[in-house]
Structure formats: structure tokens, C-alpha cells
N, C-alpha and C. Protein backbone atom coordinates (compact mmCIF):
# COMPACT_ATOMS: atom_id res chain seq x y z
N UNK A 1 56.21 208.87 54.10
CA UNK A 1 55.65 210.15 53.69
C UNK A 1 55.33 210.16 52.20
N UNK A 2 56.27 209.32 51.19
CA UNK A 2 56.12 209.63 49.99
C UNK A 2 54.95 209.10 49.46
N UNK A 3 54.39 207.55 50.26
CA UNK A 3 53.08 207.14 50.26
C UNK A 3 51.87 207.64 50.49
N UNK A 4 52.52 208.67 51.36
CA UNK A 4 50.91 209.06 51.99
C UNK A 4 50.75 210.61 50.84
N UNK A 5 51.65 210.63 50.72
CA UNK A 5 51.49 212.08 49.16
C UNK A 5 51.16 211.37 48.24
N UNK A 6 50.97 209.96 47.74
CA UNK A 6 50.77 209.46 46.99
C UNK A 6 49.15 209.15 46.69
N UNK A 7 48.92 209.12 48.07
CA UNK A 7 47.57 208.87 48.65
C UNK A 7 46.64 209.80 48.14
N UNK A 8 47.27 210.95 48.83
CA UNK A 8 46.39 212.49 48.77
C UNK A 8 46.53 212.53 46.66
N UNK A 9 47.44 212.46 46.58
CA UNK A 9 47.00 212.73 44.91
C UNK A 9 46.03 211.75 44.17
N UNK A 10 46.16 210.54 44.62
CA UNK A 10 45.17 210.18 43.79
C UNK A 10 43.71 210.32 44.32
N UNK A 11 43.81 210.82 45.77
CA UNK A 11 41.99 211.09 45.82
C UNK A 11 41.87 212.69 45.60
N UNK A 12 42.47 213.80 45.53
CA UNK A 12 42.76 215.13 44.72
C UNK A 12 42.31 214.56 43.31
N UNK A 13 42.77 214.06 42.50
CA UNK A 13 42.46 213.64 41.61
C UNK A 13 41.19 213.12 41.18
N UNK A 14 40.75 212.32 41.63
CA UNK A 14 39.59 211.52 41.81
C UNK A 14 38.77 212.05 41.66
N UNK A 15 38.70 212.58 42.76
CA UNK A 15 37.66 213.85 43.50
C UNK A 15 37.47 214.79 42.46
N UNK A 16 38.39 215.55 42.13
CA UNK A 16 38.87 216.70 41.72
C UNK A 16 37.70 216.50 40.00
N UNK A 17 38.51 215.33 39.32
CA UNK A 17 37.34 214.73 38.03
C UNK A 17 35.93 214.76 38.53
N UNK A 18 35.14 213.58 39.81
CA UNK A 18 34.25 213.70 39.99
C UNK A 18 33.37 214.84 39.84
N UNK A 19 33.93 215.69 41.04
CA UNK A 19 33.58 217.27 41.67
C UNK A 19 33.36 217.77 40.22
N UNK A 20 34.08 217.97 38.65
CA UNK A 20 33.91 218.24 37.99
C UNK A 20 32.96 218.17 37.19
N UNK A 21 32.77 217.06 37.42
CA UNK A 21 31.88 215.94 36.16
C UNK A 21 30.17 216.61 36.69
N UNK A 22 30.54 216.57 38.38
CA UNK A 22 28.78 217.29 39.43
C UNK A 22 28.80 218.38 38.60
N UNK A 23 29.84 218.60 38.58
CA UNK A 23 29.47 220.85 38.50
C UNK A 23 29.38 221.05 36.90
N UNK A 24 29.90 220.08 36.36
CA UNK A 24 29.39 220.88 35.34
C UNK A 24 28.35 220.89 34.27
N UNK A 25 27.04 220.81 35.12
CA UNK A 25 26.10 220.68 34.20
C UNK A 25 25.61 222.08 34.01
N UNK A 26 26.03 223.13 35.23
CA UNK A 26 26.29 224.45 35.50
C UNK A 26 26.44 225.42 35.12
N UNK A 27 28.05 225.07 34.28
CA UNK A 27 28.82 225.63 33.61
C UNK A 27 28.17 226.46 32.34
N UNK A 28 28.82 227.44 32.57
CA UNK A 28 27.99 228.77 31.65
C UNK A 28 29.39 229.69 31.51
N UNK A 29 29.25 229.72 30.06
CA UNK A 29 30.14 230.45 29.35
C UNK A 29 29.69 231.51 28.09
N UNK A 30 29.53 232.64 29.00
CA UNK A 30 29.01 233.76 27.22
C UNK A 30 29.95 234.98 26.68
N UNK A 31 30.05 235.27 25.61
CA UNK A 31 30.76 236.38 25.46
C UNK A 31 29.48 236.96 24.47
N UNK A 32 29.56 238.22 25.03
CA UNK A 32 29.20 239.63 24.89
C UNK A 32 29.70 241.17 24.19
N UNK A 33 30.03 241.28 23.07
CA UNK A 33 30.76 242.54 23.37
C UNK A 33 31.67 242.46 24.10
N UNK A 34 32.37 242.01 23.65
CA UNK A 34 33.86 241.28 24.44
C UNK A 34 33.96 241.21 26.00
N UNK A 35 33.06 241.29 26.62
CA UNK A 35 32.82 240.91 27.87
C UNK A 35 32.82 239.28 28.06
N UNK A 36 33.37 238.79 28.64
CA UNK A 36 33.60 237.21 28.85
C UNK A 36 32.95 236.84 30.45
N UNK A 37 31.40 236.03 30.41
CA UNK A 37 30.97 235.95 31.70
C UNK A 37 31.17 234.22 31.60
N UNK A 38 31.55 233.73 33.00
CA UNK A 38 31.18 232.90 33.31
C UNK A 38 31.38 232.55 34.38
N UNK A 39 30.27 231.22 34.49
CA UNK A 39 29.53 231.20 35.80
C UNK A 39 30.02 229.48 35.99
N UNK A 40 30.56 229.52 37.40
CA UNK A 40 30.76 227.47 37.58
C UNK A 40 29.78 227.66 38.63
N UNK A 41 29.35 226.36 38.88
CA UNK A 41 28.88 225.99 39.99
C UNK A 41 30.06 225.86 41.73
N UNK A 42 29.72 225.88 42.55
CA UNK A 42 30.42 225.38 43.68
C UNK A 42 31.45 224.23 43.22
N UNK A 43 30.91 223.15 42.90
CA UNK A 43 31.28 221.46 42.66
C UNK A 43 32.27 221.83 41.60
N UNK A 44 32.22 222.29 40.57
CA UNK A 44 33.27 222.41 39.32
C UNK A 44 34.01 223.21 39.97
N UNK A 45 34.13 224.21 40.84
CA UNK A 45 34.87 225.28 41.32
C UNK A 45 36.40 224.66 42.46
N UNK A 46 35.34 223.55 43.22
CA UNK A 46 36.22 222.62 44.44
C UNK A 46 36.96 221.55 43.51
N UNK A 47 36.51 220.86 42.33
CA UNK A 47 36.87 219.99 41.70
C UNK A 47 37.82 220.30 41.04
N UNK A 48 38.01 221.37 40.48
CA UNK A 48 39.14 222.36 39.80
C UNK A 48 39.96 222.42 40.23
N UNK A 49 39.80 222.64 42.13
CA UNK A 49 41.09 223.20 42.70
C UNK A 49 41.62 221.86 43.49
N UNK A 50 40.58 220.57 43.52
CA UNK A 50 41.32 219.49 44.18
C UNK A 50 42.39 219.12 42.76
N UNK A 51 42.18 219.19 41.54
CA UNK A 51 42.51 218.64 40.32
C UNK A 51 44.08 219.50 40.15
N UNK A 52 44.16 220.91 40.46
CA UNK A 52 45.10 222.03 40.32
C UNK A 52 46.12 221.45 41.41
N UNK A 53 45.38 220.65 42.57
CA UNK A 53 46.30 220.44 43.80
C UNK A 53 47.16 219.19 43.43
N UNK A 54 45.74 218.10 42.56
CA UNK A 54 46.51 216.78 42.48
C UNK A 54 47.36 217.11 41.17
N UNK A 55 47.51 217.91 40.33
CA UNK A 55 49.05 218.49 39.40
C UNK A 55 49.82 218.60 40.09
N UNK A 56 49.74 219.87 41.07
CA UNK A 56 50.79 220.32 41.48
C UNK A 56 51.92 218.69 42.87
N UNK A 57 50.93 218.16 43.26
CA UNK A 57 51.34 216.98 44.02
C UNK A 57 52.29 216.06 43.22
N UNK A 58 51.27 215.68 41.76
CA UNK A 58 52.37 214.66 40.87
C UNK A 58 53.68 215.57 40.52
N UNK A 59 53.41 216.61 39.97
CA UNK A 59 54.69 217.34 39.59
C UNK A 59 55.70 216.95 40.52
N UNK A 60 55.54 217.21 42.12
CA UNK A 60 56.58 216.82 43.31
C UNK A 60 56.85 215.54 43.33
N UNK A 61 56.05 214.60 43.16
CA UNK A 61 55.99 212.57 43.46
C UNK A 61 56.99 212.57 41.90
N UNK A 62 56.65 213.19 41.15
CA UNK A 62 57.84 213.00 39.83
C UNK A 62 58.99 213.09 40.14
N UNK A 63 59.21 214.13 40.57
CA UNK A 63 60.48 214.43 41.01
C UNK A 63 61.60 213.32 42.12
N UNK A 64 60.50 212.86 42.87
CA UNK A 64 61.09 212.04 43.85
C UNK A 64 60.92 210.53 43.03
N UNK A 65 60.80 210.28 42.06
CA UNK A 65 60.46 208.34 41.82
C UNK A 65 60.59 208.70 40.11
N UNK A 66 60.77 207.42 39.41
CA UNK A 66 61.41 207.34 38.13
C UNK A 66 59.67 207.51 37.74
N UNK A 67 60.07 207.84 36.15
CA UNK A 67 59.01 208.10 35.83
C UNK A 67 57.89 206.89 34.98
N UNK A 68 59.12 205.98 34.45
CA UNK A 68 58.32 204.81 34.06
C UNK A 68 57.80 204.10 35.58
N UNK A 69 58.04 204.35 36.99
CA UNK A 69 57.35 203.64 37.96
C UNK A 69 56.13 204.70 38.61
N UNK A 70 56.03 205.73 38.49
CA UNK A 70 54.70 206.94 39.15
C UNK A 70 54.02 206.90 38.45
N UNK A 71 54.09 206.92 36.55
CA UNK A 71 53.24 207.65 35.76
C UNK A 71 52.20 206.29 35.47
N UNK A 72 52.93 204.77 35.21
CA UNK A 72 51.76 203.76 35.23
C UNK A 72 50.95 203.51 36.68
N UNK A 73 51.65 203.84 37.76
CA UNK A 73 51.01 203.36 38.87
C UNK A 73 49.87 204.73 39.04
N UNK A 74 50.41 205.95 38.95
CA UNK A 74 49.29 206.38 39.14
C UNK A 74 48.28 206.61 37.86
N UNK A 75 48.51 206.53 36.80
CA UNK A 75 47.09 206.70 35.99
C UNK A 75 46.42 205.60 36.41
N UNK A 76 47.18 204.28 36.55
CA UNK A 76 45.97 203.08 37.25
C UNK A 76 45.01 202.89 38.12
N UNK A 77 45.98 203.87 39.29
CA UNK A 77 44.80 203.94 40.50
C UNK A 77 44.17 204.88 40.60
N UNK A 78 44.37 205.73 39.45
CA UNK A 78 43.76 206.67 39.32
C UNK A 78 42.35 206.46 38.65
N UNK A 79 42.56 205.93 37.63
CA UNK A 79 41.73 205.53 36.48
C UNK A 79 40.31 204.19 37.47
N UNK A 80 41.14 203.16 38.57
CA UNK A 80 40.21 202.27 39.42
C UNK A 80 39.76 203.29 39.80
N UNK A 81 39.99 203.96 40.17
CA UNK A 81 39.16 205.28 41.35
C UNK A 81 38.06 206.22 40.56
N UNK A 82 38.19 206.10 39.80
CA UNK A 82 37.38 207.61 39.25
C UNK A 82 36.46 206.37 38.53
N UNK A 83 36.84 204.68 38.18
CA UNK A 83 35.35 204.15 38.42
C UNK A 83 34.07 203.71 39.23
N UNK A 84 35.07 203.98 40.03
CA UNK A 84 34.40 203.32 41.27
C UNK A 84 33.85 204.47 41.93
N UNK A 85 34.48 205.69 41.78
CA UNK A 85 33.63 207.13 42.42
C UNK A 85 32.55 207.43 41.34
N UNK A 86 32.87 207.01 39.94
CA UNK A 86 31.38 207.44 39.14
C UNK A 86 30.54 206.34 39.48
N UNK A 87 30.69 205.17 40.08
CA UNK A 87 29.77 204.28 40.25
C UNK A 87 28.61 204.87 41.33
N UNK A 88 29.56 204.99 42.14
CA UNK A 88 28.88 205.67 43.49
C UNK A 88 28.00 207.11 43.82
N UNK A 89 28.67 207.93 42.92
CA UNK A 89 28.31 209.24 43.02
C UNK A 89 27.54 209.82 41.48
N UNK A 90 28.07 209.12 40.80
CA UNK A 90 27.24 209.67 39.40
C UNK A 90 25.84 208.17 38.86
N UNK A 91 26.32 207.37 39.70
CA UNK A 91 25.12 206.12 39.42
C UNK A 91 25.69 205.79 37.66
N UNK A 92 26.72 206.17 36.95
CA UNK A 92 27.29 205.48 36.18
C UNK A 92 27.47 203.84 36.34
N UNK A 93 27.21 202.80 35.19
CA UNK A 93 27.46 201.34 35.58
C UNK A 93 29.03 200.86 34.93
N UNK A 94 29.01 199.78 35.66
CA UNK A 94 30.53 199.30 35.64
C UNK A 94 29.95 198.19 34.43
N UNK A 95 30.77 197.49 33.31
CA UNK A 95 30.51 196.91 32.77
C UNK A 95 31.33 195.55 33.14
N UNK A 96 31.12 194.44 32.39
CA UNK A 96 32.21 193.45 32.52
C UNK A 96 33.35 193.79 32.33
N UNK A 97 33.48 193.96 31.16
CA UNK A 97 34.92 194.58 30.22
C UNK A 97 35.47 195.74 31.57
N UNK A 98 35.09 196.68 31.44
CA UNK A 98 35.37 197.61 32.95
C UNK A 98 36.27 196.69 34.15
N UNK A 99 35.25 195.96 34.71
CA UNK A 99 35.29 195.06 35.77
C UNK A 99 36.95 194.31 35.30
N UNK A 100 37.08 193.62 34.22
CA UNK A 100 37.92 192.60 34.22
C UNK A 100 39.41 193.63 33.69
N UNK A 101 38.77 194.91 33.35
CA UNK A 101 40.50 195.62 32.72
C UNK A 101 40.72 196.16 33.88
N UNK A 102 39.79 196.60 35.31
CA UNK A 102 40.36 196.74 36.14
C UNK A 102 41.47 195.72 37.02
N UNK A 103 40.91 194.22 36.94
CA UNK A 103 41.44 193.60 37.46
C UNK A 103 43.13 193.19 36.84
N UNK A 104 42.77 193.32 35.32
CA UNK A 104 44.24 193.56 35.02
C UNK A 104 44.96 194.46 35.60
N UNK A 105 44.65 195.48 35.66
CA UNK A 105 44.89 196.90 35.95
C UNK A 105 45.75 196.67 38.13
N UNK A 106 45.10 196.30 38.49
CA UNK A 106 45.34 196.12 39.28
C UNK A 106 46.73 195.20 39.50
N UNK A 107 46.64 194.15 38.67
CA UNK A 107 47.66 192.94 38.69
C UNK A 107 48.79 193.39 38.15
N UNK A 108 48.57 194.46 37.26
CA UNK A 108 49.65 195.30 37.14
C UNK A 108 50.35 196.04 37.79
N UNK A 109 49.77 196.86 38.56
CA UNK A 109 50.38 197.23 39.89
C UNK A 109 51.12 196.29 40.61
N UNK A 110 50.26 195.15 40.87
CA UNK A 110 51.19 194.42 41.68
C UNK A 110 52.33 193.63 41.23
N UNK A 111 52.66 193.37 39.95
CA UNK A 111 53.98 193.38 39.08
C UNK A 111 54.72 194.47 39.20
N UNK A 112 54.48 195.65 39.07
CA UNK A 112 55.34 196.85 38.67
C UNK A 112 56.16 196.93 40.45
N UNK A 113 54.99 197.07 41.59
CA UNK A 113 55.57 196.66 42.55
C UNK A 113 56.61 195.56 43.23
N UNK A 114 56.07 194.38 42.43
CA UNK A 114 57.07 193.35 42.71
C UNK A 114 58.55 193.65 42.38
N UNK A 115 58.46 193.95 41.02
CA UNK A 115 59.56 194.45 40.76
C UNK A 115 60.62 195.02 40.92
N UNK A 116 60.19 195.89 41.57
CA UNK A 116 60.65 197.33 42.95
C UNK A 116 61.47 196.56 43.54
């Protein structure tokens, strides 16, 4: 179970940045005579609340696992993910450098795991 919450946060997450990154070209913020309007799009609105969900998820995965072993594993797969979703969805390019700190990135995981 603690895996599969592990799961859901980092694509909450993911998502949650992506969904953000869509919506907010949108984003409209005016003040008025102290009236405060603003306007999100749909995409920044869902991305917000997958992002609010994947907090509230790590806050719980903290609680259950040390923190020097959650906080590197998940900014990592967090961080592979949100390149590989701007690759796909924002047509952002992956560079070499990108490419090869992921692969560290990765090999790190699988140390921190070994470890375990």
C-alpha cells in the first residue's frame, strides 16, 4: 500500500506542475479598488488541486518512512517525471546534460534502494 501511495504522489505531482505550467498562460490577476479579480483557466485550476493532493500525500508517506529515504527518492522521480511529461505534453526538449543527470538520477535511486 505504501508503494502504491507513493505512486499516486508522484503522478499528483507531475501532473499537478504540468496541468499548471498548460493553465497558466491564462492566469489573470487584477486589483481594482481593492477588489481582487482573478481568473485561472480549467488546467491551472485541476493542476493546483492534483499538486494540493500530492502535499497533502507526502505529508502522510513522511510520516510513515525516514526522511533522508522519501525526500531524495521522491524529488528524483519526481523531477524524471515532470521531464519526461514536459517532453510530451509541452514539446519542451531534453538535452544531453538532462538525459545523462537523469541517468544518474536514476542510479541513485537504485543505491538508496539497495541500501534499504
Amino acid at each position: 500500500m505504501y508503494y502504491i501511495l507513493m505512486l499516486i504522489y508522484f503522478l499528483f505531482n507531475s501532473c499537478g506542475l504540468i496541468l499548471m505550467k498548460l493553465g497558466g498562460n491564462k492566469l489573470n490577476l487584477n486589483i481594482n479598488k481593492s477588489v481582487l479579480d482573478l481568473s485561472v483557466s480549467w488546467q491551472y485550476l485541476l493542476g493546483f488541486l492534483c499538486y494540493v493532493c500530492s502535499f497533502l500525500l507526502f505529508s502522510f508517506l513522511l510520516t510513515k518512512s525516514k526522511l533522508t529515504y522519501i525526500y531524495p527518492i521522491s524529488a528524483a522521480v519526481c523531477y524524471v517525471l515532470v521531464v519526461i511529461l514536459s517532453y510530451v505534453f509541452l514539446k519542451e526538449q531534453i538535452t544531453l546534460i538532462q538525459f545523462l543527470g537523469m541517468l544518474l538520477i536514476l542510479g541513485g535511486i537504485v543505491l538508496i534502494n539497495i541500501a534499504k
